[in-house]
Protein backbone atom coordinates (compact mmCIF):
# COMPACT_ATOMS: atom_id res chain seq x y z
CA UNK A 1 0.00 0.00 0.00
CA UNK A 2 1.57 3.35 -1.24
CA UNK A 3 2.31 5.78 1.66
CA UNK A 4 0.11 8.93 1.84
CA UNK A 5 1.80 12.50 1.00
CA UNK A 6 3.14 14.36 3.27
CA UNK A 7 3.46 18.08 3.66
CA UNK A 8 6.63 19.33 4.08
CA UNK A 9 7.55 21.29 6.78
CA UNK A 10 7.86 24.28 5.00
CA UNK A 11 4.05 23.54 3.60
CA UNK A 12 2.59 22.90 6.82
CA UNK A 13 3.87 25.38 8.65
CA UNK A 14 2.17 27.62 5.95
CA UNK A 15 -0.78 26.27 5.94
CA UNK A 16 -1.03 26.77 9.93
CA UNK A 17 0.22 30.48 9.42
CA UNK A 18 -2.48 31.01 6.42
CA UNK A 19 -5.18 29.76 8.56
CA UNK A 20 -4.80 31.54 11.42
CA UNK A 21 -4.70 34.76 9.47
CA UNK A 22 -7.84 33.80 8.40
CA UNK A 23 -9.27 33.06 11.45
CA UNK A 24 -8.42 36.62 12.56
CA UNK A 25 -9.94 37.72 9.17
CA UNK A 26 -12.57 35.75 9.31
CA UNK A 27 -13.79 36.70 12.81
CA UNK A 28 -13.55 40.33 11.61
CA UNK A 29 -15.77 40.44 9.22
CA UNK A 30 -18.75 37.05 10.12
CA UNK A 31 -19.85 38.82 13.05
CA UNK A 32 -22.18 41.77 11.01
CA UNK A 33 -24.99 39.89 9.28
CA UNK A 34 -25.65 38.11 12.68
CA UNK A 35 -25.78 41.36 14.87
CA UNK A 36 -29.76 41.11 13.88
CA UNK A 37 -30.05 37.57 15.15
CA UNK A 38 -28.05 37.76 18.12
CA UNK A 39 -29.44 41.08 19.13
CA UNK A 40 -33.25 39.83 19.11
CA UNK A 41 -31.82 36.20 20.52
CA UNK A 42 -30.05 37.60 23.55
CA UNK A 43 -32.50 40.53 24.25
CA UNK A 44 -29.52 42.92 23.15
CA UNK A 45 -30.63 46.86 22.44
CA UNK A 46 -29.48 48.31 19.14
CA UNK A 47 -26.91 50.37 21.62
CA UNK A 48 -26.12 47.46 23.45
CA UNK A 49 -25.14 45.88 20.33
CA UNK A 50 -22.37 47.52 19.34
CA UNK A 51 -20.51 46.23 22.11
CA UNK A 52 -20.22 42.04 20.13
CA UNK A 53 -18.20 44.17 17.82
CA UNK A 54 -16.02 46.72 20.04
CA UNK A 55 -15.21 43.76 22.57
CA UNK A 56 -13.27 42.09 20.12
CA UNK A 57 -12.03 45.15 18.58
CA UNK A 58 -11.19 47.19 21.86
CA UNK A 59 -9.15 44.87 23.12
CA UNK A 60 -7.25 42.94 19.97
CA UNK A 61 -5.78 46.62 19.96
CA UNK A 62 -5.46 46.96 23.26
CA UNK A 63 -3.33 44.02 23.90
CA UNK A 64 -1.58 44.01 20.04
CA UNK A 65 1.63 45.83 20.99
CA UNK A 66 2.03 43.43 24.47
CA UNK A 67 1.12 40.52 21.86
CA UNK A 68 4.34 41.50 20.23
CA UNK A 69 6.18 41.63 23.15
CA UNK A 70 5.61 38.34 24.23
CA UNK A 71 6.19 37.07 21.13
CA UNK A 72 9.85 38.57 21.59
CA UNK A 73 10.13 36.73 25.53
CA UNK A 74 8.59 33.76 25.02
CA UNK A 75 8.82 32.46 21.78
CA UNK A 76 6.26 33.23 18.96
CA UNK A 77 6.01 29.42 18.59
CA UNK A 78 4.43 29.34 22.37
CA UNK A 79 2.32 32.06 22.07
CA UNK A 80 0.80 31.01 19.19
CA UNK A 81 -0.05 27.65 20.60
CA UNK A 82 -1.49 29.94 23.22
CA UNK A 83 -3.62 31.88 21.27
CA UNK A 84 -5.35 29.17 18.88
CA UNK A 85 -6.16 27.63 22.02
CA UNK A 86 -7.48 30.61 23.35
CA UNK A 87 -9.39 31.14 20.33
CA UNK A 88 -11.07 28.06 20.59
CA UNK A 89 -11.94 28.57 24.38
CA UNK A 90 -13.45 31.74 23.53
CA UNK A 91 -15.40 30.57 20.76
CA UNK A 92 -16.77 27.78 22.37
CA UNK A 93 -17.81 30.32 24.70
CA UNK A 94 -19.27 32.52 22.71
CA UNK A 95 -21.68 29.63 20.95
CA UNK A 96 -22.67 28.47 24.27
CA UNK A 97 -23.73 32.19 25.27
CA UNK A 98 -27.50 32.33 26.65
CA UNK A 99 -27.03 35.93 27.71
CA UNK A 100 -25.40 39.08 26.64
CA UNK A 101 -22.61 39.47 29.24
CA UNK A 102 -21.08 36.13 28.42
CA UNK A 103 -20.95 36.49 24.69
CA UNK A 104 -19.38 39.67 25.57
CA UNK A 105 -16.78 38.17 28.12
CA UNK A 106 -16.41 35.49 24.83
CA UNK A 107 -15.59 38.30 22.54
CA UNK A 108 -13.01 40.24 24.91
CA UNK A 109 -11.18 36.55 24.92
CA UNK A 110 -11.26 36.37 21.39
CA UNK A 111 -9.86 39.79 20.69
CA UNK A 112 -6.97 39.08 23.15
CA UNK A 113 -6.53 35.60 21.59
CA UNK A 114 -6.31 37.54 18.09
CA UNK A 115 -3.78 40.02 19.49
CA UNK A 116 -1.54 37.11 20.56
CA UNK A 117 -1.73 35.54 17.29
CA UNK A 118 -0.96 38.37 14.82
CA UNK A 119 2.58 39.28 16.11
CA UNK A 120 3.40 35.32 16.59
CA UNK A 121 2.18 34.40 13.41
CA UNK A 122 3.89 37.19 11.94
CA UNK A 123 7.25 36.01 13.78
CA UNK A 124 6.73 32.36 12.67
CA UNK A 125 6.84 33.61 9.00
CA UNK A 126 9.65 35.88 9.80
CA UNK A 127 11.70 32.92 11.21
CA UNK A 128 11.19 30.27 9.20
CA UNK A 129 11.37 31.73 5.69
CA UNK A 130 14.45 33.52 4.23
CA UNK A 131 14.38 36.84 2.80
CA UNK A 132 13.88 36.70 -0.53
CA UNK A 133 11.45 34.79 -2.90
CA UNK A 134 10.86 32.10 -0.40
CA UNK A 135 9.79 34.38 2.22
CA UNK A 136 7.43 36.10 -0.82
CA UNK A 137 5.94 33.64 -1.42
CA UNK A 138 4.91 32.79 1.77
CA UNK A 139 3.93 36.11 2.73
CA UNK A 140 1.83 36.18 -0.77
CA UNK A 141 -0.29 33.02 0.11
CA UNK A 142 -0.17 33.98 3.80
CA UNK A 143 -1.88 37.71 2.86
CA UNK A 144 -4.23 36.33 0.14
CA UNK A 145 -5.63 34.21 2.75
CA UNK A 146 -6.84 37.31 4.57
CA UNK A 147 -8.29 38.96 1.56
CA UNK A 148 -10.27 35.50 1.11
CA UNK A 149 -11.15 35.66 4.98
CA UNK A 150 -13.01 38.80 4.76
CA UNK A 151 -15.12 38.25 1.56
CA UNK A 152 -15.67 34.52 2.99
CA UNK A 153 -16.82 36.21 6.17
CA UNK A 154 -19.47 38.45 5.48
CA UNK A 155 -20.74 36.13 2.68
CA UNK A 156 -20.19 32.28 5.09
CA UNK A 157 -22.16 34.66 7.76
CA UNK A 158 -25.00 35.22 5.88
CA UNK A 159 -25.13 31.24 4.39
CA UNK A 160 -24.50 29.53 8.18
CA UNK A 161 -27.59 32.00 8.87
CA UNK A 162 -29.71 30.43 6.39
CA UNK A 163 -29.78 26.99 7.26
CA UNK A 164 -28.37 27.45 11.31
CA UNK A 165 -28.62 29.89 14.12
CA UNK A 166 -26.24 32.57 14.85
CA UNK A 167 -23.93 29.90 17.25
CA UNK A 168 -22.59 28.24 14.51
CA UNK A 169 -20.92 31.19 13.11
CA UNK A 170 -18.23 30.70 16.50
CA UNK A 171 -18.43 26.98 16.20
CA UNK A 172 -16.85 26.89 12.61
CA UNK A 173 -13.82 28.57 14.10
CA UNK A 174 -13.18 25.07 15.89
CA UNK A 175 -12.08 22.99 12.99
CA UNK A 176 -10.17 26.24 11.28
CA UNK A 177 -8.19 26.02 15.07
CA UNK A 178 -8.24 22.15 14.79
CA UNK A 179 -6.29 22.22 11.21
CA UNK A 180 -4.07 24.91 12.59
CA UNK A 181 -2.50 22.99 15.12
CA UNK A 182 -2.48 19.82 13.49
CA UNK A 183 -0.53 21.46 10.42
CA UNK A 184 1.79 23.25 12.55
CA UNK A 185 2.89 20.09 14.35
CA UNK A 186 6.54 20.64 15.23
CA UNK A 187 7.22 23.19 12.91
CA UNK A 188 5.89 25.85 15.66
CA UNK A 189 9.67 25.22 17.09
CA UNK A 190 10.82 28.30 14.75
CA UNK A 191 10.88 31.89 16.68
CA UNK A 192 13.01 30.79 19.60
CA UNK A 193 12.16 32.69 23.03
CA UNK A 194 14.39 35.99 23.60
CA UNK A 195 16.01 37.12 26.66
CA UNK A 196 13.40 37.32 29.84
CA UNK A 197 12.65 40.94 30.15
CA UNK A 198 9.53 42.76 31.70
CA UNK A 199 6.44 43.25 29.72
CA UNK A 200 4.28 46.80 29.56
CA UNK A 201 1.22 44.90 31.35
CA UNK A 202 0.61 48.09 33.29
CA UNK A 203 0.75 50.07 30.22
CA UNK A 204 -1.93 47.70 28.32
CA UNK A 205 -4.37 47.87 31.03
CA UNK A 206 -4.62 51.08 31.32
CA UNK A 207 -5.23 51.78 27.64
CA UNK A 208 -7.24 48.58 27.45
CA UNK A 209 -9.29 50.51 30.60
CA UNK A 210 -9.30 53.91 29.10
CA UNK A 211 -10.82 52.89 25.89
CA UNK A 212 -13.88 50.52 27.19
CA UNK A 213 -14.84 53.45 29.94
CA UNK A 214 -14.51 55.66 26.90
CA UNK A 215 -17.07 53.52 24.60
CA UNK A 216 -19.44 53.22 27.76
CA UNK A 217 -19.79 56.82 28.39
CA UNK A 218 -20.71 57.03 24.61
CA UNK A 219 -22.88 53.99 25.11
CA UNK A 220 -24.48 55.32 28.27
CA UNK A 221 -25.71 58.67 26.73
CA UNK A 222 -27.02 56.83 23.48
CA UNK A 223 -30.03 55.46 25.71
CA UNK A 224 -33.22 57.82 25.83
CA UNK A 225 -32.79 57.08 30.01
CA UNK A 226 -29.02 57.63 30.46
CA UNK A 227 -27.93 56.40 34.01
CA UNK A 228 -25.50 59.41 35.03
CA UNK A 229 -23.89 57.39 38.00
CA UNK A 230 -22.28 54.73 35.72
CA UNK A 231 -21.75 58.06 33.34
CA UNK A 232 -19.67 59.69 36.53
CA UNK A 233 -17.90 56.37 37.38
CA UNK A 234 -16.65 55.50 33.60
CA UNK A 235 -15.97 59.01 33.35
CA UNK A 236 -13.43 58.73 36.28
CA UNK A 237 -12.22 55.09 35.40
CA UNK A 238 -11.04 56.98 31.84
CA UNK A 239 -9.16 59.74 33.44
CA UNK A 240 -7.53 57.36 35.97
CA UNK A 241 -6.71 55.06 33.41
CA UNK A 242 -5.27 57.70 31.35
CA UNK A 243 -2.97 59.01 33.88
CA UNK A 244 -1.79 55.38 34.89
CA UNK A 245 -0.91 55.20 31.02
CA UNK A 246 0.63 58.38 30.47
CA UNK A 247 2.88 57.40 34.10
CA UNK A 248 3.73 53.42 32.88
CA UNK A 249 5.27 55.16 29.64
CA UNK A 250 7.14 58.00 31.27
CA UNK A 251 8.78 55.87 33.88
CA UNK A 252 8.34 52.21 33.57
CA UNK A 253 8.66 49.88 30.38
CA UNK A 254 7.12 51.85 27.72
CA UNK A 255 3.66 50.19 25.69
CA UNK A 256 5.05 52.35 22.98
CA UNK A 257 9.14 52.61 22.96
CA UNK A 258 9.38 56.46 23.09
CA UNK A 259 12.03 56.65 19.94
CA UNK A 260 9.09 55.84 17.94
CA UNK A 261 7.01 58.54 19.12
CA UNK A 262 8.98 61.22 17.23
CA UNK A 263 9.34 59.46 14.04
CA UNK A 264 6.51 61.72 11.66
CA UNK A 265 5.71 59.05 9.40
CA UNK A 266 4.52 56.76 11.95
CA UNK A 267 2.33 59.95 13.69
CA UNK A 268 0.48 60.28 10.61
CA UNK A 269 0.02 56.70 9.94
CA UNK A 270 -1.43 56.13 13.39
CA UNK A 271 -3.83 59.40 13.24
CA UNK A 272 -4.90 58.35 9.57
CA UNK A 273 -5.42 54.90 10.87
CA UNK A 274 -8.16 55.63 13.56
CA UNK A 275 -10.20 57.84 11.36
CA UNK A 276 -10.29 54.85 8.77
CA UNK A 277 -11.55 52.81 11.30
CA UNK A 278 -13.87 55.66 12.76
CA UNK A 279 -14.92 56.24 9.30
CA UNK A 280 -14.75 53.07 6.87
CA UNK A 281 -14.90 50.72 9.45
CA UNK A 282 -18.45 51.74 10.49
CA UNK A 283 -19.57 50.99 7.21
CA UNK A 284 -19.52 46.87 7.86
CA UNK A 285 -21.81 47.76 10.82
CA UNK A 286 -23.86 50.65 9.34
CA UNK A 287 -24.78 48.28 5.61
CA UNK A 288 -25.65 45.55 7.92
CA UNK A 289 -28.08 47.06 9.82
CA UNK A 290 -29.86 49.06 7.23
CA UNK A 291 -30.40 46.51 4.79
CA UNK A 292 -31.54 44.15 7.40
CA UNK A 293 -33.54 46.07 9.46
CA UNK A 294 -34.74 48.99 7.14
CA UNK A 295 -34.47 47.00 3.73
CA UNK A 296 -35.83 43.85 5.79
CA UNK A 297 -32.80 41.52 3.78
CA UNK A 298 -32.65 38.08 4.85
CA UNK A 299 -28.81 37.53 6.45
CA UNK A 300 -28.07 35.85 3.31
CA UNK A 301 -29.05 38.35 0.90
CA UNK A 302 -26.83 41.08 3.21
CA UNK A 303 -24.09 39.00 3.28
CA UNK A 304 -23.87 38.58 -0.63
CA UNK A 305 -24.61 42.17 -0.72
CA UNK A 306 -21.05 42.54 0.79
CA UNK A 307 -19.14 40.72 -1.47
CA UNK A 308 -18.40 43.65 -4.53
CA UNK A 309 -17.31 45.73 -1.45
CA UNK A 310 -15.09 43.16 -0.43
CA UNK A 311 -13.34 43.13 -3.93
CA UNK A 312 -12.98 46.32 -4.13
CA UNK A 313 -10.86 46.39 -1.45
CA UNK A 314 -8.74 44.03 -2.51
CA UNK A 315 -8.71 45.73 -5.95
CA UNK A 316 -7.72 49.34 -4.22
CA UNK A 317 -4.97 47.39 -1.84
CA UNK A 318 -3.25 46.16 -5.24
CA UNK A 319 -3.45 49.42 -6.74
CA UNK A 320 -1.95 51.13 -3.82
CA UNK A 321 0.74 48.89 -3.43
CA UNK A 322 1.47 49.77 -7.40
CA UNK A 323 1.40 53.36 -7.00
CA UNK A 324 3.23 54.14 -3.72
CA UNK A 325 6.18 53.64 -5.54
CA UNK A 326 4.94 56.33 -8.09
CA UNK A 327 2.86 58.79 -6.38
CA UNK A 328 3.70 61.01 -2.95
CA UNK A 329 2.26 58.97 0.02
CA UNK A 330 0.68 62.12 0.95
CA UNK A 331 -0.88 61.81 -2.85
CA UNK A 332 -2.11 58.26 -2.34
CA UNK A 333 -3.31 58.76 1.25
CA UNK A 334 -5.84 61.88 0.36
CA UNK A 335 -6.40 60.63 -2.61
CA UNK A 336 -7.49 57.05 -0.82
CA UNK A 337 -9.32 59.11 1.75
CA UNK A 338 -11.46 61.06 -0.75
CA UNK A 339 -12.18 58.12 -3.03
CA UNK A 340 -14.00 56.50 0.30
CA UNK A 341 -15.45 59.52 1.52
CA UNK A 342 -17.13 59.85 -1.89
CA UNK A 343 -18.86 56.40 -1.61
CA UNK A 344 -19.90 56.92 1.67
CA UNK A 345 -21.50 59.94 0.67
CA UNK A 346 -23.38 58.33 -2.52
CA UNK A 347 -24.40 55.60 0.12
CA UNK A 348 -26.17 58.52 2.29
CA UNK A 349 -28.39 59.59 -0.84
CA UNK A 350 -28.82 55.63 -1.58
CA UNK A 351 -30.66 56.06 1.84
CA UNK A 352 -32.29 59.00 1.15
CA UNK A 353 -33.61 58.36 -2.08
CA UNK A 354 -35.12 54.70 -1.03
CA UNK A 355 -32.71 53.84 -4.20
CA UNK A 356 -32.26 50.17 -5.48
CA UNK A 357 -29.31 47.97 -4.62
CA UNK A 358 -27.98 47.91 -8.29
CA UNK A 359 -28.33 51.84 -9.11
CA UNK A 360 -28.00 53.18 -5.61
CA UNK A 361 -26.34 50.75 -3.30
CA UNK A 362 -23.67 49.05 -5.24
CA UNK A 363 -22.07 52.24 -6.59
CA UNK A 364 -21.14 53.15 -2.99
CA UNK A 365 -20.37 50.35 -1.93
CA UNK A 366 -17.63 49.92 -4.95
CA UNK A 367 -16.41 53.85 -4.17
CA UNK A 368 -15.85 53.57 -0.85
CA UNK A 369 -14.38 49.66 -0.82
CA UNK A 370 -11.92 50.92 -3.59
CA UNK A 371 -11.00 53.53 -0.99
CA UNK A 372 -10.52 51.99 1.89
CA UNK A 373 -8.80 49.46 0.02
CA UNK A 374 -6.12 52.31 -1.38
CA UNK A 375 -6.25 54.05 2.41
CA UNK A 376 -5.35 50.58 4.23
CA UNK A 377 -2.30 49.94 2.44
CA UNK A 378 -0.90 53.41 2.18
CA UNK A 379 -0.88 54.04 5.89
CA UNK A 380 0.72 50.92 6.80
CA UNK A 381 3.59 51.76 4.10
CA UNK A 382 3.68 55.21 5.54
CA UNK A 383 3.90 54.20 9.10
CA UNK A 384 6.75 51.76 8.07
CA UNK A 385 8.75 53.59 5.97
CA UNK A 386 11.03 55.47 7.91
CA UNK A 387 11.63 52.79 10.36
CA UNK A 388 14.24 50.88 10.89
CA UNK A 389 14.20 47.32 9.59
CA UNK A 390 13.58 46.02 13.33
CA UNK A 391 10.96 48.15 14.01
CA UNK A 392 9.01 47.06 11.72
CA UNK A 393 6.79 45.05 13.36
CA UNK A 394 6.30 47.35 16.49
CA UNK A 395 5.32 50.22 13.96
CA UNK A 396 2.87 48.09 12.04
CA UNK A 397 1.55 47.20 15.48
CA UNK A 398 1.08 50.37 16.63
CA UNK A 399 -0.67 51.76 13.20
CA UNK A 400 -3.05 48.60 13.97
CA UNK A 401 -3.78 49.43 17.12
CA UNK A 402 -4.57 53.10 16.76
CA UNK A 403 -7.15 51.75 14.20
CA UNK A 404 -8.93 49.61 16.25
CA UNK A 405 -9.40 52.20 19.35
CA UNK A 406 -10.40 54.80 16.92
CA UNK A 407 -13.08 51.87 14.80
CA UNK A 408 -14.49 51.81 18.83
CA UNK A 409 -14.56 54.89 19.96
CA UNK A 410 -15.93 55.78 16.13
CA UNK A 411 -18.57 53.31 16.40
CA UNK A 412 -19.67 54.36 19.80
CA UNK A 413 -19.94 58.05 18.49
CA UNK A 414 -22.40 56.62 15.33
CA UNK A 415 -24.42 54.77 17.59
CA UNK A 416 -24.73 58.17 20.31
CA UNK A 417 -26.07 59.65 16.70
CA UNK A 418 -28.24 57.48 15.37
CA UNK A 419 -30.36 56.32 18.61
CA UNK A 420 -32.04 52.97 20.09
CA UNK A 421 -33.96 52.54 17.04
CA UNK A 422 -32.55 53.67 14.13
CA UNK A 423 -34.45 54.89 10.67
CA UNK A 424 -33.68 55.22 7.41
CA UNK A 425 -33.15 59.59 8.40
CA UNK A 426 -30.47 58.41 11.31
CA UNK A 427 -28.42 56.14 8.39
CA UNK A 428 -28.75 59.14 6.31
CA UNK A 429 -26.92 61.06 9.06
CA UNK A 430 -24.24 58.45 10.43
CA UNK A 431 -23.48 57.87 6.76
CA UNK A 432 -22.62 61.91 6.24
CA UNK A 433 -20.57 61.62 9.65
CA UNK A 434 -18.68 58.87 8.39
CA UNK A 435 -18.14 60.93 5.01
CA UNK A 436 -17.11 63.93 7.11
CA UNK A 437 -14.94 61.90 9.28
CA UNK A 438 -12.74 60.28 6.65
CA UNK A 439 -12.45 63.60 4.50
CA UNK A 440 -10.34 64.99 7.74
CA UNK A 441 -8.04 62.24 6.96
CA UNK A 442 -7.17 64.11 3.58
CA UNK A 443 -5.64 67.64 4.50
CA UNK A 444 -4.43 66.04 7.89
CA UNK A 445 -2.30 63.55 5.78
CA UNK A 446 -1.20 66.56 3.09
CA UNK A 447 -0.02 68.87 5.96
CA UNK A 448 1.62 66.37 8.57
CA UNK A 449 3.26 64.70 5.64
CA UNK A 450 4.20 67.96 4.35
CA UNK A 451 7.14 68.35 1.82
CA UNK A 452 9.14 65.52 3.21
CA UNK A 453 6.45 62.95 2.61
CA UNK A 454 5.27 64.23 -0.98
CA UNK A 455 8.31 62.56 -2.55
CA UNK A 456 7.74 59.32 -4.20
CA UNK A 457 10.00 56.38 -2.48
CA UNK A 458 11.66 53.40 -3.91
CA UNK A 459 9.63 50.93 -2.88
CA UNK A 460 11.16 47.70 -1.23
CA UNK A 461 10.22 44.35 -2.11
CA UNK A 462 8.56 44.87 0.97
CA UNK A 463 6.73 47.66 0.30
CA UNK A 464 6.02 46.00 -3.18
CA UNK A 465 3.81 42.94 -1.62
CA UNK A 466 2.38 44.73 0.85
CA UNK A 467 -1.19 44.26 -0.20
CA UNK A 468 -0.65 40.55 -0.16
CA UNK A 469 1.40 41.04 3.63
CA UNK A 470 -1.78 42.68 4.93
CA UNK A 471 -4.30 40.57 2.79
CA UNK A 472 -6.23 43.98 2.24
CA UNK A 473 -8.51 43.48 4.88
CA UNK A 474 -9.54 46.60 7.72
């Protein structure tokens, strides 16, 4: 009897690395079409709500840069171990969820489990493939995988809605864990633990505090009934938090090591960053509840909805990564930033005309995906490109984690505007803000940038594949 193939361990320590990106990517982007469900299933307000998705978010950025460093004392091999199994703990979790506030507690595992695994899975690929065409490759299937992860997502959401309940969209994440670490196998040996040193735990819980007593102020005042005492007290927990923060990076190990504060590339990159989350971001959330609650679309129909927006990212991530070696950054980022805002806006009068999908929707949808697609990429290459080769990582990091605080703290601003029980006038509005919000991003990007950044850059063969590194997805 012949012997079975085998995967090499080049292959299936790939395959491991590919799937957990699109795990991450996956989780991302499934949750929208089931808000609906899970919001009339668990008795969750349309304010309430919002917190399935800024769980995860808050606190994958929150914990991203520590992620990183433990990566770096550990081992990334260890920690991602850690992580899938984490996942898996939290997703279980999450399925088995009869109320709110576990499905909650589920999420905030998740989002830490994610923030472990990006800077491990990241240092996996970094250690076991060579600069060079090997380590292209790798990164090429490795970022295509995420691009494939967030159409899959929105569009695997709305099918596992069709036939199942809203569970099984954190049950599937079991077998993608399960294929993980039986792929990985041994080959998780690669990224070798550094030299012991402390870790900025202080530092991330604080800003991990600061930013959920931030969203529940917002979250508080949405209600028609605000209670002012838990107003008062999350008020307070954000200032203390703040302080704690701003003390753990003046005068113990730094979240953020303070050389990097000062380099102006990596400013603008993180400010750009949270206003495309503030702004773009939204829009997952903002589609999915209109066309299921005002348009009455079945989860399946708003899930397949999604899918030109998703390739339109992807499209606007390849053509960034083409022109950044052409164009100013500062060029490519307003330009990005305009491009969305546009779509947004055409998705505003698709609301306020009652227009069609085809004529009304689709057209923004396209815009403002080819945007965000263009915006995604050319902050990451901005944020990077005056660092030094180890760096990196941290700077990528740090550009990923200013976009998730700003996506929650944006999201709990939209909901504060458009109310407990949103109507087609309240989408009309959020949509503008988000318009508004990512035009800022334009002239902040041309003025911090200034003459120093308007200068086209050779771009490395990093640079080059970066829309495959990032797999184009928010």
């Amino acid at each position: 009897m012949p012997a079975l193939p085998t995967l090499a361990p080049g292959a299936r320590l790939l395959t491991a690395l590919a799937g957990a990106q699109l795990l991450v990517a996956l989780d991302f982007s499934i949750i929208y079409v089931a808000l609906p469900d899970i919001g009339k299933s668990l008795h969750f307000s349309a304010i309430a709500l919002q917190w399935v998705v800024s769980a995860y978010a808050i606190f994958f950025a929150g914990f991203l840069l520590l992620g990183g460093q433990l990566a770096d004392v550990f081992g990334a091999g260890r920690v991602f171990l850690t992580a899938q199994l984490l996942f898996a703990a939290s997703s279980v979790g999450a399925a088995l969820s009869g109320a709110a506030a576990p499905l909650i507690a589920a999420r905030v595992g998740q989002g830490v489990a994610a923030a472990l695994l990006v800077p491990a899975t990241l240092g996996l690929l970094s250690s076991a493939y060579p600069a060079g065409p090997e380590r292209d490759r790798a990164v090429s299937v490795w970022g295509t995988t995420g691009a494939v992860g967030l159409a899959l997502g929105v569009t695997a959401g709305g099918g596992i809605l069709a036939v199942a309940s809203w569970q099984w969209i954190f049950w599937i994440n079991i077998p993608i864990v399960a294929v993980c670490l039986l792929t990985a196998g041994n080959a998780v040996r690669f990224g070798t633990a550094g030299q012991r040193a402390p870790v900025a735990a202080t530092a991330t819980l604080s800003a991990c505090a600061t930013v959920v007593a931030s969203v529940l102020v917002f979250t508080e005042l949405s209600r028609t009934h605000p209670a002012m005492p838990i107003v008062a007290v999350a008020v307070v927990v954000a200032v203390v938090a703040a302080g704690l923060l701003a003390l753990s990076q003046r005068w113990s190990r730094p979240l953020i090591p303070r050389a990097l504060l000062h380099v102006r590339t990596l400013q603008t990159a993180a400010l750009v960053a949270a206003l495309y989350m503030a702004s773009f971001g939204a829009e997952f959330y903002l589609v999915t509840l209109y066309l299921q609650d005002v348009r009455a679309y079945s989860a399946l129909a708003a899930g397949t909805a999604f899918l030109p927006l998703a390739g339109a990212i992807v499209v606007g991530n390849t053509v960034a990564g083409r022109l950044a070696g052409i164009r100013s950054l500062r060029w490519l980022l307003s330009t990005a930033f305009l491009t969305g805002a546009a779509g947004l806006l055409v998705l505003a009068l698709a609301v306020a005309t009652d227009g069609g999908y085809t004529p009304a929707i689709l057209p923004g949808l396209l815009l403002s995906g080819l945007g965000q697609g263009m915006a995604f990429t050319g902050m990451f290459i901005t944020g990077t490109r005056d660092l030094p080769e180890e760096s990196n990582a941290t700077g990528s990091a740090l550009v990923t984690t200013a976009q998730y605080i700003g996506g929650s703290v944006g999201l709990a601003l939209l909901v504060l505007l458009h109310g407990e029980h949103p109507a087609a006038p309240d989408f009309v509005r959020t949509f503008c803000v988000t318009a508004v919000i990512a035009t800022t991003a334009a002239p902040l990007a041309l003025s911090l940038l200034g003459c120093g950044g308007s200068q086209p850059t050779a771009v490395s063969s990093q640079d080059q594949s970066f829309e495959q590194k990032t797999g184009g997805h928010p």
